[in-house]
C-alpha atoms as a PDB file:
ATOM      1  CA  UNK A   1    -114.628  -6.639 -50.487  1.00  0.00           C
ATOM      2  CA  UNK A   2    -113.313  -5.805 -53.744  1.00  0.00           C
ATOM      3  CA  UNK A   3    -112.984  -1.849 -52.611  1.00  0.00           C
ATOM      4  CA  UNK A   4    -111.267  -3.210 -49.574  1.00  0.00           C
ATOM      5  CA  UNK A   5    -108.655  -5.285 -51.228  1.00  0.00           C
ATOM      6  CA  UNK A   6    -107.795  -2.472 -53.543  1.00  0.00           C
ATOM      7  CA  UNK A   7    -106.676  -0.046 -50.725  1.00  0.00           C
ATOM      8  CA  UNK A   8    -104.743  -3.125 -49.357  1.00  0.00           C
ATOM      9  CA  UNK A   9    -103.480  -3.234 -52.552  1.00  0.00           C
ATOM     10  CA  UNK A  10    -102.513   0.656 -52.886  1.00  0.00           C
ATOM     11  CA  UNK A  11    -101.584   0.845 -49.056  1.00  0.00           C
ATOM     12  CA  UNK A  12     -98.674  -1.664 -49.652  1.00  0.00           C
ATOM     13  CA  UNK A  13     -97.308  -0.360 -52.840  1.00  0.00           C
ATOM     14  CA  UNK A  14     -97.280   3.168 -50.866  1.00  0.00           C
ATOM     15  CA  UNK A  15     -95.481   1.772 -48.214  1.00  0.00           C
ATOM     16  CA  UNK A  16     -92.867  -0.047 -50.893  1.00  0.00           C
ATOM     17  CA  UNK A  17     -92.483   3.297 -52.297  1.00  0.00           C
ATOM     18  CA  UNK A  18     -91.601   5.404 -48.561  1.00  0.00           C
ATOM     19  CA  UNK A  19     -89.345   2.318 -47.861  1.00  0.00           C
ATOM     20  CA  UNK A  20     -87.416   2.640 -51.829  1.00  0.00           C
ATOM     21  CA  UNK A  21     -87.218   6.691 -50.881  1.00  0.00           C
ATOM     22  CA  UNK A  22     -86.106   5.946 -47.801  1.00  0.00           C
ATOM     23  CA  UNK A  23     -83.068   3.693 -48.902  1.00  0.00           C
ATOM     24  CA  UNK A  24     -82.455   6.289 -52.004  1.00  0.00           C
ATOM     25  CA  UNK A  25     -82.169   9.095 -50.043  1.00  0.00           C
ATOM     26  CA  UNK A  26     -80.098   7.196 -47.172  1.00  0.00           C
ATOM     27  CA  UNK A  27     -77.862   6.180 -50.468  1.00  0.00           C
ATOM     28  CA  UNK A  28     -77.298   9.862 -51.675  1.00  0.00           C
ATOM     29  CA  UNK A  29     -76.870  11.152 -47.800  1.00  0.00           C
ATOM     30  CA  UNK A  30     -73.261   9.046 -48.045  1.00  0.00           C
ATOM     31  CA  UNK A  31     -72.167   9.234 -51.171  1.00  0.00           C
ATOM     32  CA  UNK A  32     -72.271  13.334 -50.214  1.00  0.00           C
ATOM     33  CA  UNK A  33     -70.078  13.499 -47.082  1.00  0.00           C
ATOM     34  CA  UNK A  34     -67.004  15.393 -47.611  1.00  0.00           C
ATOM     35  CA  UNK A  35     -63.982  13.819 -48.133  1.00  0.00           C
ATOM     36  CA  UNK A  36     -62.316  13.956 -44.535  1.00  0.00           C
ATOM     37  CA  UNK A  37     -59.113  15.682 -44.292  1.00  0.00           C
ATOM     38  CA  UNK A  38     -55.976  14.361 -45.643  1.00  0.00           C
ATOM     39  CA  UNK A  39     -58.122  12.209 -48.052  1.00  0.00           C
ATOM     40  CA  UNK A  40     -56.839  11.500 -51.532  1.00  0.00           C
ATOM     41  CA  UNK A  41     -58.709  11.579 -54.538  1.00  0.00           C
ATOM     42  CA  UNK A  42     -59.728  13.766 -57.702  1.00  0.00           C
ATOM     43  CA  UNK A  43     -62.062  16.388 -55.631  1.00  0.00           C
ATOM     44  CA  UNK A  44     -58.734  16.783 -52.801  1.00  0.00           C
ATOM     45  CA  UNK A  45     -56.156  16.859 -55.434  1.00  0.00           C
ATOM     46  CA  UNK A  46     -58.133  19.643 -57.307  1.00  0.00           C
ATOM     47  CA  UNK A  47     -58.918  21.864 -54.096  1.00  0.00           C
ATOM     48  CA  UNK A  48     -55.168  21.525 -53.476  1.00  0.00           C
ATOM     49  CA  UNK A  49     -54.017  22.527 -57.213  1.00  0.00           C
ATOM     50  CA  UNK A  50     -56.966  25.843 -56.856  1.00  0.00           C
ATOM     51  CA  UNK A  51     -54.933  26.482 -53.297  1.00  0.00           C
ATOM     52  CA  UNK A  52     -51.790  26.838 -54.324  1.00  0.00           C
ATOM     53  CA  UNK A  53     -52.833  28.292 -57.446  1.00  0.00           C
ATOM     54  CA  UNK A  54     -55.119  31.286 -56.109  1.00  0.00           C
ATOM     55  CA  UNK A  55     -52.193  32.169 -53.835  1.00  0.00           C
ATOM     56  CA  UNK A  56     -50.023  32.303 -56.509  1.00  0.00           C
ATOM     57  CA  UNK A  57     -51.998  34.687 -58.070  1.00  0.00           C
ATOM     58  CA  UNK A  58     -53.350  36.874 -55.468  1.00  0.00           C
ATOM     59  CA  UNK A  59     -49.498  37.404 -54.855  1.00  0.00           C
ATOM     60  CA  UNK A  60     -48.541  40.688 -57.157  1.00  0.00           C
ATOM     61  CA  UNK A  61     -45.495  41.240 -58.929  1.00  0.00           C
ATOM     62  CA  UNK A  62     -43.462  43.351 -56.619  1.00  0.00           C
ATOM     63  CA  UNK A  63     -44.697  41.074 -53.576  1.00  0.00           C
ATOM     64  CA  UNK A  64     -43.206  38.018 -54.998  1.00  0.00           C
ATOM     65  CA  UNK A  65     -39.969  40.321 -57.113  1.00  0.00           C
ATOM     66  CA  UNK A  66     -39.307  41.568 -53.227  1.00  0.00           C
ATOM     67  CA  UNK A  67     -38.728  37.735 -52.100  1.00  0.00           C
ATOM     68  CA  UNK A  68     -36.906  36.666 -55.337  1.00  0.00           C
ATOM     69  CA  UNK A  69     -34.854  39.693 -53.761  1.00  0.00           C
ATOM     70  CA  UNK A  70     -34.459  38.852 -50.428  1.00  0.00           C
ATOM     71  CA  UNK A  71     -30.687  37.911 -50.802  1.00  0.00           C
ATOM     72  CA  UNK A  72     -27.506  38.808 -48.412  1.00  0.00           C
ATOM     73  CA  UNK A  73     -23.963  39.346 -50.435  1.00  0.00           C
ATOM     74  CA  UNK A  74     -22.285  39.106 -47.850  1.00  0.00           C
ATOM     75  CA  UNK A  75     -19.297  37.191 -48.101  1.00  0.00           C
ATOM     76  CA  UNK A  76     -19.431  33.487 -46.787  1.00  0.00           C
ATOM     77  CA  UNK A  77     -23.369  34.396 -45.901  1.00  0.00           C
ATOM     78  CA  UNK A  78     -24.704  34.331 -48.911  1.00  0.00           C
ATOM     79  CA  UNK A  79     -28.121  33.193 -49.534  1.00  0.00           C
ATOM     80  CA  UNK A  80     -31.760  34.540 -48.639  1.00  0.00           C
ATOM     81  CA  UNK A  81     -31.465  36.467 -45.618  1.00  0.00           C
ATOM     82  CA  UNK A  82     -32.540  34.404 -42.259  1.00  0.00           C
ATOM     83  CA  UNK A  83     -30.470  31.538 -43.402  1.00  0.00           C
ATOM     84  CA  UNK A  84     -27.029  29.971 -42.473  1.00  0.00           C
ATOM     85  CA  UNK A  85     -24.765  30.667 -45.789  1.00  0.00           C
ATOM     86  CA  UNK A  86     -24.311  26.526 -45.906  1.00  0.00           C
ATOM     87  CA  UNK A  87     -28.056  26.256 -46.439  1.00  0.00           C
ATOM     88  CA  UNK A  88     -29.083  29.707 -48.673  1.00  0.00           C
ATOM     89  CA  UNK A  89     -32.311  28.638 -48.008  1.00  0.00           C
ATOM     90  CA  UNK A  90     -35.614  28.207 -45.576  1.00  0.00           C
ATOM     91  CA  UNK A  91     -36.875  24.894 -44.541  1.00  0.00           C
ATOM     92  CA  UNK A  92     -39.833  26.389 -43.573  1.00  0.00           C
ATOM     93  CA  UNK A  93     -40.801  25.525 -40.470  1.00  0.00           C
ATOM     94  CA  UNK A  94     -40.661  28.460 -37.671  1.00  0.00           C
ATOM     95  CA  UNK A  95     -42.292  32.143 -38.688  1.00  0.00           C
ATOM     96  CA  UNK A  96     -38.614  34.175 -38.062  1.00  0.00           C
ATOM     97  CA  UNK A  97     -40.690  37.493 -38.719  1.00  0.00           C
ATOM     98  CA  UNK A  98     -38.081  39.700 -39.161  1.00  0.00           C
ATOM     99  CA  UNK A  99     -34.980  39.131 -39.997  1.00  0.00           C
ATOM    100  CA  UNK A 100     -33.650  42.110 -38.728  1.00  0.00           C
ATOM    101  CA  UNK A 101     -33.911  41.363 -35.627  1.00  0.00           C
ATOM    102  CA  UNK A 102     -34.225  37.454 -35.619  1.00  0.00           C
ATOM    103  CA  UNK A 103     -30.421  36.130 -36.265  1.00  0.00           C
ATOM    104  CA  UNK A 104     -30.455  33.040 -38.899  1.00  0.00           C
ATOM    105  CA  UNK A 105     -32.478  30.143 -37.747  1.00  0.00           C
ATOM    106  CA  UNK A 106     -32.430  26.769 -39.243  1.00  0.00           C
ATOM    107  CA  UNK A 107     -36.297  25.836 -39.625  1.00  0.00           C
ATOM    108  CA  UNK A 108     -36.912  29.450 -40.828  1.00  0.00           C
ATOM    109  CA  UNK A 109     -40.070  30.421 -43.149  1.00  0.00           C
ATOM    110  CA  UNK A 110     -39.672  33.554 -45.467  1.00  0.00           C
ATOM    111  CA  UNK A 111     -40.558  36.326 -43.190  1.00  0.00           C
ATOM    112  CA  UNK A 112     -41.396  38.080 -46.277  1.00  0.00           C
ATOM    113  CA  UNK A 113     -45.134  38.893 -47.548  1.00  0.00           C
ATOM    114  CA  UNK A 114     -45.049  36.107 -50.398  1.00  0.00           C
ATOM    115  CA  UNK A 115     -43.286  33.803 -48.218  1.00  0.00           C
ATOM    116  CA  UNK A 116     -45.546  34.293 -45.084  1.00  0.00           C
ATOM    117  CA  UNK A 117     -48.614  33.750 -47.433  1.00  0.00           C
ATOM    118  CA  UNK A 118     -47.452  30.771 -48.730  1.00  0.00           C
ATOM    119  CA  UNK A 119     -47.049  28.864 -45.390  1.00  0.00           C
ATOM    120  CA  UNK A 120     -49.950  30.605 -43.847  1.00  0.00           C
ATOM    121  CA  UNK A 121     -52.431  29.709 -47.107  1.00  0.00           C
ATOM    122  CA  UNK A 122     -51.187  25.822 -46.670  1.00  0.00           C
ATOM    123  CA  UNK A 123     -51.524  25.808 -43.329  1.00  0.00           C
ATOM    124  CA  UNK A 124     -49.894  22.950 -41.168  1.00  0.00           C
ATOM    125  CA  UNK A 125     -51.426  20.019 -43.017  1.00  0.00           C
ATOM    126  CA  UNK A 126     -48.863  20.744 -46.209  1.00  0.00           C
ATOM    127  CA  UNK A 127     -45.536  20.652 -47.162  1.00  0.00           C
ATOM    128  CA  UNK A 128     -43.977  22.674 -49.453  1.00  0.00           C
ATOM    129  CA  UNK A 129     -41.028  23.474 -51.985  1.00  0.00           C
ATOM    130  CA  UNK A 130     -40.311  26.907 -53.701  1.00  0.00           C
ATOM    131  CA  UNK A 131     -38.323  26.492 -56.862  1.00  0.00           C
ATOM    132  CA  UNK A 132     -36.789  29.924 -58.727  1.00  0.00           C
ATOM    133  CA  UNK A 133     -35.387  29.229 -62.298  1.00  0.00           C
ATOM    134  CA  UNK A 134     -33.684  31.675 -64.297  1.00  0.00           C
ATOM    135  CA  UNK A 135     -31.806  32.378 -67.277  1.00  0.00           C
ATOM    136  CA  UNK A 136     -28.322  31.200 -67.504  1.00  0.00           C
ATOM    137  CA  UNK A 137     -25.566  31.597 -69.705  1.00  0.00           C
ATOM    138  CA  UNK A 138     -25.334  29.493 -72.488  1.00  0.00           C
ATOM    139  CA  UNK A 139     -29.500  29.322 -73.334  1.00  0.00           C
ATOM    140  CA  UNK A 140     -29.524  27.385 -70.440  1.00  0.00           C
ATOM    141  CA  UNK A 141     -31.867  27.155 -66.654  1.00  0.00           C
ATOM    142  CA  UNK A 142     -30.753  27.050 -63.867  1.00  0.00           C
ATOM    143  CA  UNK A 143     -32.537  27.062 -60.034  1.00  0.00           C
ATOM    144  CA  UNK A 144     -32.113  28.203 -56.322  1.00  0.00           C
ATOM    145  CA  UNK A 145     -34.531  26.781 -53.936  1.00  0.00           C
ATOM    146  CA  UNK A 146     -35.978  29.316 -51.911  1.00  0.00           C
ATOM    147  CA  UNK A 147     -37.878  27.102 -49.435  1.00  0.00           C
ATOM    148  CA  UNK A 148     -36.828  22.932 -49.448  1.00  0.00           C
ATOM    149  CA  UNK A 149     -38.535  20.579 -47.196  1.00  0.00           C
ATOM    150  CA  UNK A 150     -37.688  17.243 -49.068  1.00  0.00           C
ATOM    151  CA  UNK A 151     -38.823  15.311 -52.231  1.00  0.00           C
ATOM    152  CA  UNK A 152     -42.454  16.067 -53.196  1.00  0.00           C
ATOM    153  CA  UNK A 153     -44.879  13.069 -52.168  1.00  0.00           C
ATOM    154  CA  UNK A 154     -47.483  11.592 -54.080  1.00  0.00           C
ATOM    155  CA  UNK A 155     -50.287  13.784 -55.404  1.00  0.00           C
ATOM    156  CA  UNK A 156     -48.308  16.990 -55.142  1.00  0.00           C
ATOM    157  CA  UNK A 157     -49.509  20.289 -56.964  1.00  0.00           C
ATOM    158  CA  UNK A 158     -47.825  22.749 -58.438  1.00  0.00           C
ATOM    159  CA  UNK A 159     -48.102  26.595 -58.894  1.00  0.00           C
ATOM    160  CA  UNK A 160     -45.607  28.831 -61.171  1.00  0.00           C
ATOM    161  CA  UNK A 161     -45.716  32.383 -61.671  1.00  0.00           C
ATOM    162  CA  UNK A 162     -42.798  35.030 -62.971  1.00  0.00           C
ATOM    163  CA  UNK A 163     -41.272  38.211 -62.354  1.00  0.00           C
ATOM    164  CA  UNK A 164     -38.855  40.130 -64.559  1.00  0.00           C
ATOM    165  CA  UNK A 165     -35.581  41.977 -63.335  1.00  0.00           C
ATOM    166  CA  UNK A 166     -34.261  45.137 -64.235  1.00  0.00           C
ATOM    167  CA  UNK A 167     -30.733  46.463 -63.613  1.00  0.00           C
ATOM    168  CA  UNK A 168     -32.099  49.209 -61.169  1.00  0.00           C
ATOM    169  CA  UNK A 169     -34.425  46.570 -59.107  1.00  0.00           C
ATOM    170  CA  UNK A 170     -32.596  46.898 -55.541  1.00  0.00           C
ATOM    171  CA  UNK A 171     -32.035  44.144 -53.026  1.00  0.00           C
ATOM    172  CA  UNK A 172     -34.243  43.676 -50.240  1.00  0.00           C
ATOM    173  CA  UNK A 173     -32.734  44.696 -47.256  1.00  0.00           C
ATOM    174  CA  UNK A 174     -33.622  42.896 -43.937  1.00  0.00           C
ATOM    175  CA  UNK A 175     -36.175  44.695 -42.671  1.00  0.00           C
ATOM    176  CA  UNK A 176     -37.942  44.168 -45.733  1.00  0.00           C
ATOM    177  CA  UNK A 177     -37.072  47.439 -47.432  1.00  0.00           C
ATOM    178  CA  UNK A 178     -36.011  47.552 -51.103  1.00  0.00           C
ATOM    179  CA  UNK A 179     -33.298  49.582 -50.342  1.00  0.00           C
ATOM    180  CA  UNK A 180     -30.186  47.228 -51.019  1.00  0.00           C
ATOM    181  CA  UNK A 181     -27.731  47.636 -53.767  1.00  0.00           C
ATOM    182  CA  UNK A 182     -29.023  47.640 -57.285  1.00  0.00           C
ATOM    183  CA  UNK A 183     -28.490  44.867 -59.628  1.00  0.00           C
ATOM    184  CA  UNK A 184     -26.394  46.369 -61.793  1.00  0.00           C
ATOM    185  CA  UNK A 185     -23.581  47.150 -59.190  1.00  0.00           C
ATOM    186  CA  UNK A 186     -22.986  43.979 -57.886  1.00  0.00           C
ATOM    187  CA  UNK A 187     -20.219  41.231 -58.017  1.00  0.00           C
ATOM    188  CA  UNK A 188     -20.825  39.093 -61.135  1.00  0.00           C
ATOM    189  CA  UNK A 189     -21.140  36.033 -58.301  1.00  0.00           C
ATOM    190  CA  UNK A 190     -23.102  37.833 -55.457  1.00  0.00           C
ATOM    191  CA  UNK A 191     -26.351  37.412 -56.480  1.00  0.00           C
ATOM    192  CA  UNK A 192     -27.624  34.107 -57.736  1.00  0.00           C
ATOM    193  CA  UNK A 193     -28.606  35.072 -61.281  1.00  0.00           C
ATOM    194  CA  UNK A 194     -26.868  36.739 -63.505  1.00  0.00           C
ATOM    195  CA  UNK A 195     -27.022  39.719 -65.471  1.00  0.00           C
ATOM    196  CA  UNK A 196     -28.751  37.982 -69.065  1.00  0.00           C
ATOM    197  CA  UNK A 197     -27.746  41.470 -71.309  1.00  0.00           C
ATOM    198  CA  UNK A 198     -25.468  44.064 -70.103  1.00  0.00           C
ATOM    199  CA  UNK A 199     -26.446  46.311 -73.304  1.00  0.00           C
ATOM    200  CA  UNK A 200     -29.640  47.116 -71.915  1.00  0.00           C
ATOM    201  CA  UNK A 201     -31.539  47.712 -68.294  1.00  0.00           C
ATOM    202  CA  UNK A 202     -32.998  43.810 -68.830  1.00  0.00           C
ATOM    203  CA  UNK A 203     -31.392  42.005 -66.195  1.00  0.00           C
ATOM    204  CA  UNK A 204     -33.140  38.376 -66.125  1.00  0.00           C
ATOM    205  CA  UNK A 205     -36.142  36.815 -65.703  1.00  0.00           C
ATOM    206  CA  UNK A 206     -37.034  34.585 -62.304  1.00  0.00           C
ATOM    207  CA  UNK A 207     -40.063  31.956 -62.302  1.00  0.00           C
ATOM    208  CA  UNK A 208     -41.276  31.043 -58.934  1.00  0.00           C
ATOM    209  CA  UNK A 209     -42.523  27.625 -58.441  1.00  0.00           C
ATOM    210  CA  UNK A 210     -44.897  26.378 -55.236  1.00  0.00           C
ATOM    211  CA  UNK A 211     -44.722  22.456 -55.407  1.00  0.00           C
ATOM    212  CA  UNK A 212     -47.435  21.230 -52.136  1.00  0.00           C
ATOM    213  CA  UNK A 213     -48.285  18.152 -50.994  1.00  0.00           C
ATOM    214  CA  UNK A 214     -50.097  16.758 -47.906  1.00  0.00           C
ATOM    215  CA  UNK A 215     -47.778  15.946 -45.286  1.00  0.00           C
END
């Protein structure tokens, strides 16, 4: 009898012990799902910050110097090629892919390499800003928005990287060529940054800022 009740005894603390393991493992099983898309919180805010950032980076100099280039001088036009001269900028909505063939439209995207990697790294389930800043006169900063689709929402990320112009870097052309007129040869007010030292072939320095946020 006394054997008996002993493996009624160890019987029912293995059975309490299946039923704990049981409830742990049921425990850990939720706290593991993925956060479901669009949800906010330290892990989403961190994959967005590593997205914008890796694109930033895997986006060479000349990719991103051929953008910052991307400007028409035309008279009453000017402002990154694609766009309406009353805008100089993309609200990037609609892939134009070339812009010399696709006349200004206004929900373009950059059509560009950097610009098309931007919107198609983000996907539809972002918004996004691009910010350039250079060097003005008087030690000062100044910006031109490249791509504006409103005032960044809450948890938004940002990404910066920079390029430095020379007075022989040519304007991107419309097909995407960097065959345009050299820096150095044009209008003190056709391009929007200026030339930052005339005594050499420095010409100024551009940093490109991504600002994302979920939309």
């Amino acid at each position: 009898m006394v054997d008996r009740g002993q493996v009624y005894t160890l019987e029912g603390i293995v059975a309490a012990l299946v039923v704990l393991a049981g409830v742990f493992f049921a425990i850990q099983a939720t706290t593991a799902v993925p956060q479901a898309a669009g949800a906010s919180g330290p892990h989403a805010e961190q994959h967005d910050r590593s997205l914008v950032a890796s694109d930033l980076i895997s986006a060479d100099d000349e990719t991103v110097r051929e953008a910052v280039l991307y400007w028409n001088t035309d008279s009453g036009d000017r402002g990154f090629r694609c766009t309406s001269g009353d805008t100089q900028y993309y609200t990037g909505a609609i892939d134009t892919s070339n812009c010399a063939s696709t006349p200004p439209h206004a929900d373009a995207i950059p059509p560009l390499a950097f610009g098309k990697s931007v919107a198609d790294t983000l996907g539809p389930g972002y918004t996004y800003n691009v910010i350039l800043a250079y060097n003005a006169t008087g030690d000062g900063r100044e910006t031109q928005r490249m791509v504006y689709q409103g005032e960044p929402g809450d948890g938004a990320v940002r990404a910066t990287t920079t390029v430095v112009l020379a007075d022989g870097h040519n304007l991107t052309e419309a097909d995407g060529d960097a065959t345009g007129d050299p820096l150095e040869d044009l209008d003190s007010d056709a391009f929007y940054a200026g030339d930052m030292d005339t005594s050499s072939r420095f010409y100024n320095v551009v940093s490109v800022e991504v600002i994302a946020w979920r939309a």
